[in-house]
Protein backbone atom coordinates (compact mmCIF):
# COMPACT_ATOMS: atom_id res chain seq x y z
CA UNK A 1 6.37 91.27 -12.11
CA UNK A 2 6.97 87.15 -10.99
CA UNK A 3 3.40 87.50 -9.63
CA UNK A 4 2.09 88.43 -13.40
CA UNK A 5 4.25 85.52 -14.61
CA UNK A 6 3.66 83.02 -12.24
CA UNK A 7 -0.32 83.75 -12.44
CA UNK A 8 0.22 83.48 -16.75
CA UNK A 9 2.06 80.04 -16.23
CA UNK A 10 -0.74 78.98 -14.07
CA UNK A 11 -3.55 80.25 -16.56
CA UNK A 12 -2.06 78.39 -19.33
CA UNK A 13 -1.58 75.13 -17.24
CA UNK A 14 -5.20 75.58 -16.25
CA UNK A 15 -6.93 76.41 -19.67
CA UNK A 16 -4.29 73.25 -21.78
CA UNK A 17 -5.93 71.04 -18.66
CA UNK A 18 -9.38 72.19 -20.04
CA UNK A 19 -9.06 72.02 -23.62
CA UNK A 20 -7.23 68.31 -23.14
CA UNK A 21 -10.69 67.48 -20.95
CA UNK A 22 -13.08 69.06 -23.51
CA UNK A 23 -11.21 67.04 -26.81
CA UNK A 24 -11.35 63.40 -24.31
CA UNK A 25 -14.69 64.19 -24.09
CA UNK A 26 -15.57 65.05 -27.88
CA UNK A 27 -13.56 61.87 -28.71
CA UNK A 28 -15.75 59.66 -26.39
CA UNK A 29 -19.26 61.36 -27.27
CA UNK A 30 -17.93 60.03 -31.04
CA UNK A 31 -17.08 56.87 -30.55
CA UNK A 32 -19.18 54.14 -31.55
CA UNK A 33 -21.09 52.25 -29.32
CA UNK A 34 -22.86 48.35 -29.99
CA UNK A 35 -25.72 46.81 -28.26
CA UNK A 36 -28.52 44.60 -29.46
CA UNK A 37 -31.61 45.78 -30.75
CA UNK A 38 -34.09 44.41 -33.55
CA UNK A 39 -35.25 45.74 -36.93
CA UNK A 40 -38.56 44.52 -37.33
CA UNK A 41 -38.90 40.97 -35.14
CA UNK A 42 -35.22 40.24 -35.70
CA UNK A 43 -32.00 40.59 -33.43
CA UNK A 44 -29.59 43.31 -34.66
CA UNK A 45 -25.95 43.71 -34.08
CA UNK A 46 -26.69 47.94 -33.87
CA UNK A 47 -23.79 50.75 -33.79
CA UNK A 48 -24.73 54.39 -32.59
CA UNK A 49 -22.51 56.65 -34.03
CA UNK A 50 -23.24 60.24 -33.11
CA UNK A 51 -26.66 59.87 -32.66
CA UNK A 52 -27.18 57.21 -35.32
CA UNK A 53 -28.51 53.84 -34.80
CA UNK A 54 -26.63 51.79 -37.71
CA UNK A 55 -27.55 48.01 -38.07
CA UNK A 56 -24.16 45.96 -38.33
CA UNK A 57 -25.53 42.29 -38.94
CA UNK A 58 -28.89 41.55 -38.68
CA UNK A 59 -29.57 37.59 -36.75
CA UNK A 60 -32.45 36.56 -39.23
CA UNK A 61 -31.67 32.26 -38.14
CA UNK A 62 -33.94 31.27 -35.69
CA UNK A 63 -31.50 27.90 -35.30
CA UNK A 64 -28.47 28.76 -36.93
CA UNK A 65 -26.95 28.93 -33.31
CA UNK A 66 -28.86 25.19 -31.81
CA UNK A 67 -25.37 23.81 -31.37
CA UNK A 68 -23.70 26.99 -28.85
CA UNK A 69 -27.12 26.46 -27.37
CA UNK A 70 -27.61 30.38 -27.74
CA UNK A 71 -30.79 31.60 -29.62
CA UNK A 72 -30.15 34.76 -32.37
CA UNK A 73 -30.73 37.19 -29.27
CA UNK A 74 -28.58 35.73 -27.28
CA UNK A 75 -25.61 35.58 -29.95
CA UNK A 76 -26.84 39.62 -30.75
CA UNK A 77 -26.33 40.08 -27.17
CA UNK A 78 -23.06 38.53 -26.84
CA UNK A 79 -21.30 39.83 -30.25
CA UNK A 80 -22.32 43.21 -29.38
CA UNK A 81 -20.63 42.98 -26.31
CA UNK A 82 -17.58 41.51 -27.88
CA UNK A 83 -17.43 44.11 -30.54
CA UNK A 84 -17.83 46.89 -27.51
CA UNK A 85 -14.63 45.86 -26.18
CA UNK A 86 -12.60 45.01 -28.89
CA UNK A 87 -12.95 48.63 -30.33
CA UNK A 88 -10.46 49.42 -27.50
CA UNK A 89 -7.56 47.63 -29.67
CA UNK A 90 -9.40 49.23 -32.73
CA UNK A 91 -11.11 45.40 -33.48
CA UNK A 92 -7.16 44.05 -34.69
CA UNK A 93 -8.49 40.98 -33.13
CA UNK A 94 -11.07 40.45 -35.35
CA UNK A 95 -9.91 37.53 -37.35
CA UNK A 96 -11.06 34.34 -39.24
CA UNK A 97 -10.68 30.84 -37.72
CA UNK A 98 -12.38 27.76 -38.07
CA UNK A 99 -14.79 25.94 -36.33
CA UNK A 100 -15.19 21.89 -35.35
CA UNK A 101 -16.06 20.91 -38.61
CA UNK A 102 -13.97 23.12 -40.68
CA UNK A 103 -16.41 25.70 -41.26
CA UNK A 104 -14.63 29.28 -41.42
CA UNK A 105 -15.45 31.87 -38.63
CA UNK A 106 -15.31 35.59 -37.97
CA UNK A 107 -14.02 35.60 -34.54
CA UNK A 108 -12.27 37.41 -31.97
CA UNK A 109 -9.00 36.29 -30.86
CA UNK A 110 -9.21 36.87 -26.94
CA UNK A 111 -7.14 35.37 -24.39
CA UNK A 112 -5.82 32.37 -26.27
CA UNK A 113 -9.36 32.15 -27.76
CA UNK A 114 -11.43 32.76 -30.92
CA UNK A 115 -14.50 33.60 -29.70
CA UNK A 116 -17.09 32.59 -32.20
CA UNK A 117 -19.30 35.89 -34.02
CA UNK A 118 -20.80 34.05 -36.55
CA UNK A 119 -20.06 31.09 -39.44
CA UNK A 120 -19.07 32.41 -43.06
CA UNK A 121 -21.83 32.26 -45.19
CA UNK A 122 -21.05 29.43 -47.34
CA UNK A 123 -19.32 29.89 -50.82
CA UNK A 124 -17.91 33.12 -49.49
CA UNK A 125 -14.16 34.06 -48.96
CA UNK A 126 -13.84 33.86 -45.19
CA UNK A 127 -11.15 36.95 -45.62
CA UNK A 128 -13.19 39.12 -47.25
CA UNK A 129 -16.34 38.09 -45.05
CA UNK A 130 -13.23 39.58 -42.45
CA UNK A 131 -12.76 42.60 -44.01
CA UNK A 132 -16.93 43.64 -44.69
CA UNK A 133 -17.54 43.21 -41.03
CA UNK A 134 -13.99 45.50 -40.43
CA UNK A 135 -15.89 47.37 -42.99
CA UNK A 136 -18.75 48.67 -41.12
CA UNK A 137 -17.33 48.44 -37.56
CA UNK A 138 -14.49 50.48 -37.91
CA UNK A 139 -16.30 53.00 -39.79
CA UNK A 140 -20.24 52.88 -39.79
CA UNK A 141 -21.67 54.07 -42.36
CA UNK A 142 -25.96 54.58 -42.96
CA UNK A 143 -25.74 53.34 -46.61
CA UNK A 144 -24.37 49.91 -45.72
CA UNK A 145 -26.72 47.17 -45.94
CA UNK A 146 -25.68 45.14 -42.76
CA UNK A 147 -24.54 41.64 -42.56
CA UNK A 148 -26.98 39.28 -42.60
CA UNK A 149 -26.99 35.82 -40.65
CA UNK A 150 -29.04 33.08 -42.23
């Protein structure tokens, strides 16, 4: 009789152990990953969600970024990156700053810093620019036109 208990106990640690693996694993499979990739000739901020490649914000200024020194690729490259790891703290970072001659930023507060993802598009409310990149980060969506970088 404690050897039928005992060996229950031990099936139901063993089988909650497997069904907490399997729903980790079903969690990660889901979540969204960046990396840069191009529509057309141009540099794309890209999010695969479940099997979806979903542009984010498309790089279309060949020297929009001659100050950094980075070329659109290179900014791609780095944002997606930056937006890979900031999904960890589910992007609460992401804020809006300003750079050295007042122009407002979306950036990502890390380490003291706001590391620069892109210049608001003039005329536009740099807390709403905020909230359409939270927009399509956070959730991804197919029928959102992606941000586009002059």
């Amino acid at each position: 009789m404690k050897i039928l208990s005992l060996t229950s106990i031990v099936t139901t640690i063993v089988i909650s152990f497997l069904n907490l693996s399997i729903s980790d694993l079903s969690a990660k499979a889901q979540t969204p990953n960046f990396f840069c990739g191009k529509i057309g000739s141009t540099p794309a901020t890209i999010v695969n969600k479940q099997g979806n490649n979903i542009p984010i914000i498309l790089w279309s200024a060949n020297n929009y970024f001659a100050q950094s020194g980075e070329d659109a690729l290179t900014r791609c490259t780095r944002v997606s990156g930056i937006l890979s790891t900031q999904k960890r703290n589910k992007y609460q970072n992401i804020t809006v700053g300003t750079y050295k001659q007042g122009q407002p930023i979306i950036c990502a507060a890390i380490g003291g810093y706001c590391r620069l993802l892109y210049q608001v598009p003039h005329g536009q409310n740099p807390q709403q620019a905020q909230q359409e990149l939270l927009r399509r980060v956070v959730n991804p969506q197919p029928n959102l036109p992606p941000i586009t970088i002059y």
